[in-house]
C-alpha atoms as a PDB file:
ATOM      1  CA  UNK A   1       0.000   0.000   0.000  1.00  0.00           C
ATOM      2  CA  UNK A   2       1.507   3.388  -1.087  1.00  0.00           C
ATOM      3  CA  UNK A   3       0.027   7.086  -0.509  1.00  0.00           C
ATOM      4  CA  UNK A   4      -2.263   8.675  -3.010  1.00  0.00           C
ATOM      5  CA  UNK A   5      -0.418  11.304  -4.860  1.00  0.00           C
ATOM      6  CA  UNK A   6      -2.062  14.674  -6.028  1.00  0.00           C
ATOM      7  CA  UNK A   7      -1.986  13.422  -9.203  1.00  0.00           C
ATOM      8  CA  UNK A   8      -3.659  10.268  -8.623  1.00  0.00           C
ATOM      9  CA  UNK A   9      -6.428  12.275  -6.691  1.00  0.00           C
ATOM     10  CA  UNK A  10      -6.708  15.013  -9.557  1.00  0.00           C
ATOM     11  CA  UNK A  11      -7.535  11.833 -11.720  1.00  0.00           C
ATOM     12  CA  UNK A  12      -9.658  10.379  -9.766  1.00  0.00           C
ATOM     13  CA  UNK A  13     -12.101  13.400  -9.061  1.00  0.00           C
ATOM     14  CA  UNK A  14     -11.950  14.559 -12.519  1.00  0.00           C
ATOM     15  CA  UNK A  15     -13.402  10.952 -13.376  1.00  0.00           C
ATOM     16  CA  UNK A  16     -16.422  11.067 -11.110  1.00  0.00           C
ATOM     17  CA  UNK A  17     -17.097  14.442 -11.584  1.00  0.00           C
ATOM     18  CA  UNK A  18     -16.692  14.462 -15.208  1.00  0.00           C
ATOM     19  CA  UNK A  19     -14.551  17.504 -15.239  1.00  0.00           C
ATOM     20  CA  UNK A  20     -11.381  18.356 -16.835  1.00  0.00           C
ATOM     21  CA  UNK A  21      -8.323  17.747 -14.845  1.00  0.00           C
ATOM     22  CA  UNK A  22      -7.275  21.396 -14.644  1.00  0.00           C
ATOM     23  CA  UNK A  23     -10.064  22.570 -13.438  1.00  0.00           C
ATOM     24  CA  UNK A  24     -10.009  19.790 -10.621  1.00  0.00           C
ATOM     25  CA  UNK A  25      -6.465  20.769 -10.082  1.00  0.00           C
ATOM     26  CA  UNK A  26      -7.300  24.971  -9.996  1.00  0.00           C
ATOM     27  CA  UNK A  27     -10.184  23.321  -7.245  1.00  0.00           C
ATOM     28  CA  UNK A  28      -7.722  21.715  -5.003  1.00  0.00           C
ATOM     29  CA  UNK A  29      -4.862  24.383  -5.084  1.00  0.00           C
ATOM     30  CA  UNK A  30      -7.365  27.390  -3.857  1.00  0.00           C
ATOM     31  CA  UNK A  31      -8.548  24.484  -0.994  1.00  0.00           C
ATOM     32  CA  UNK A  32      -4.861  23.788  -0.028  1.00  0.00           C
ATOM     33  CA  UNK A  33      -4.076  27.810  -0.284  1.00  0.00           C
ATOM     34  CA  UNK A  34      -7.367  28.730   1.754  1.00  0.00           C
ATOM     35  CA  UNK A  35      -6.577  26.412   4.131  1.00  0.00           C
ATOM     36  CA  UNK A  36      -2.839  27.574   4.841  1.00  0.00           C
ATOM     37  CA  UNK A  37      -3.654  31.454   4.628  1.00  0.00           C
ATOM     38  CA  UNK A  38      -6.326  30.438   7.090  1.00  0.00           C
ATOM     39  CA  UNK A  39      -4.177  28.767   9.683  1.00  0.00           C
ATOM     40  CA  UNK A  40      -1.039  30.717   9.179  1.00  0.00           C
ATOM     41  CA  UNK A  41      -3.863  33.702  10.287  1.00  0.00           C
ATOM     42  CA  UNK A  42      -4.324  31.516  13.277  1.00  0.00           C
ATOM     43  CA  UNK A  43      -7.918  30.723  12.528  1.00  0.00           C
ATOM     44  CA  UNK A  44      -9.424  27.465  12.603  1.00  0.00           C
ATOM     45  CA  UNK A  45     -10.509  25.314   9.989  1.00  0.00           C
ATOM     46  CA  UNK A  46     -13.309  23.245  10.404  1.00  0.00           C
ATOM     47  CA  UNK A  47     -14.880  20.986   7.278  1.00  0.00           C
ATOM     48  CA  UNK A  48     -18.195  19.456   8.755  1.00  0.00           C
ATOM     49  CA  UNK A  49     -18.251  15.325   8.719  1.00  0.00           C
ATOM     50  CA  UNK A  50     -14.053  15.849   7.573  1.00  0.00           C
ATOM     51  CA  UNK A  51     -12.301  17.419  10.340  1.00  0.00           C
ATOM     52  CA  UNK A  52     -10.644  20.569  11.910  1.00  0.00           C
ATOM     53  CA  UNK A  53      -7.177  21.741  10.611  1.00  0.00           C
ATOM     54  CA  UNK A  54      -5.583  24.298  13.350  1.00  0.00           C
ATOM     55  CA  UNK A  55      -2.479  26.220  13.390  1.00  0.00           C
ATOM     56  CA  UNK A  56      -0.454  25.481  16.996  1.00  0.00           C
ATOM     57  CA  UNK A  57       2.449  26.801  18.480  1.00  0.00           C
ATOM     58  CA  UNK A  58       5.855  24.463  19.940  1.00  0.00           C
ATOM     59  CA  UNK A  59       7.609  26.639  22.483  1.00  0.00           C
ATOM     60  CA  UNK A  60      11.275  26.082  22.524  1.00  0.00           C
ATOM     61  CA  UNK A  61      12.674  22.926  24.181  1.00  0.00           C
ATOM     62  CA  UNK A  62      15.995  21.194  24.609  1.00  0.00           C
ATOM     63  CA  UNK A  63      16.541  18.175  23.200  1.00  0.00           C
ATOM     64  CA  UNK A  64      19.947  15.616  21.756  1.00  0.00           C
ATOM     65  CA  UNK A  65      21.028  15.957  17.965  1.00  0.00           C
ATOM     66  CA  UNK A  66      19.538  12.433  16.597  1.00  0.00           C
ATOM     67  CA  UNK A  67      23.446  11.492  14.849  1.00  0.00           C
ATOM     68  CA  UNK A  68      25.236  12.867  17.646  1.00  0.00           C
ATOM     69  CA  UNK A  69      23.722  12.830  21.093  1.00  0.00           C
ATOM     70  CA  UNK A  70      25.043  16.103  21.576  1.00  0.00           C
ATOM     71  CA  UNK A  71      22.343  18.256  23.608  1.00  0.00           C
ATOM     72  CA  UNK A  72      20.677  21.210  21.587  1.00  0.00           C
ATOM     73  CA  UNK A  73      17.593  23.626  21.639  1.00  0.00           C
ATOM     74  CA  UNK A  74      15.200  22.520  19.417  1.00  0.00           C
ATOM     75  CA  UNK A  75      13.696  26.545  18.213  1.00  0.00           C
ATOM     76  CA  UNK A  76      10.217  27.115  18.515  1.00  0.00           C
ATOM     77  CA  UNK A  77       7.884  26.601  15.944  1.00  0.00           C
ATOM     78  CA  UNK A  78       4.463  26.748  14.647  1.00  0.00           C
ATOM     79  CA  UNK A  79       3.005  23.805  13.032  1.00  0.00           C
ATOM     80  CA  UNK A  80      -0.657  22.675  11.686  1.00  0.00           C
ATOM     81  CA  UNK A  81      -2.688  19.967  13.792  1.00  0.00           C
ATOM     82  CA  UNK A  82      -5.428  17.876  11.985  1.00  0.00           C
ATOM     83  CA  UNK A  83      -8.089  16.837  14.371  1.00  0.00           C
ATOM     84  CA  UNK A  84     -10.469  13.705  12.115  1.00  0.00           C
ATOM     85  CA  UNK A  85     -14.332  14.334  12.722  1.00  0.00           C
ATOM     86  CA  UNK A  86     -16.296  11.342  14.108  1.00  0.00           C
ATOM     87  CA  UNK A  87     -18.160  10.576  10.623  1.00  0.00           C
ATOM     88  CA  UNK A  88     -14.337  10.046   8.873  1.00  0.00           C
ATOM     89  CA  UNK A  89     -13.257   7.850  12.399  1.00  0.00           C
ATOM     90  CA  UNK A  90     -15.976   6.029  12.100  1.00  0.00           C
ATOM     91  CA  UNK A  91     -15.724   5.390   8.274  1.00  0.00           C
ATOM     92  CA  UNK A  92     -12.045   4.305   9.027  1.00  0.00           C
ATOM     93  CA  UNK A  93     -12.849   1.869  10.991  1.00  0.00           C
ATOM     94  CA  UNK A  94     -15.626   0.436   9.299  1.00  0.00           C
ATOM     95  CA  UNK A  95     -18.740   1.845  10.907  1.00  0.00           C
ATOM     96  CA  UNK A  96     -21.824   3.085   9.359  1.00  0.00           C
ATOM     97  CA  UNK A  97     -22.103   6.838   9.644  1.00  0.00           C
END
């Protein structure tokens, strides 16, 4: 089993929905874009029966270089959480939603 690639996914909506694959592809770019302007804004994202994407903040810790061992401060960052809404848990694991 290997990941979907954008590609694949382009392909595969453009199929069902009977659309050309550039428009598909113009679809999903200003979702991904709205998305990351959204949470680098610090707002939350929330697609009903999907999920919530939300922007969160790592405060600077120490930690060991990984080759190394050496100790280091790993910088502060900000990074984007997805949180799975119940229907897509449940469809993951089988259940009827």
């Amino acid at each position: 089993m290997y990941p979907m690639t954008g590609n694949e996914l382009i392909e595969k909506l453009s199929a069902e929905l009977g659309m050309a694959k550039k428009d598909v592809k113009a679809i999903i770019d200003g979702l991904f874009d709205a998305i990351g302007d959204a949470a680098a804004r610090g707002d939350e994202i929330a697609i009903s029966g999907f999920g919530k994407f939300q922007a969160r903040h790592s405060a600077a810790r120490d930690g060991r270089h990984p080759l190394t061992g050496e100790p280091m401060t790993i910088k502060a960052a900000n990074r984007i959480a997805f949180r799975p809404a119940k229907a897509l848990k449940d469809k993951l694991n089988g259940r009827s939603v």
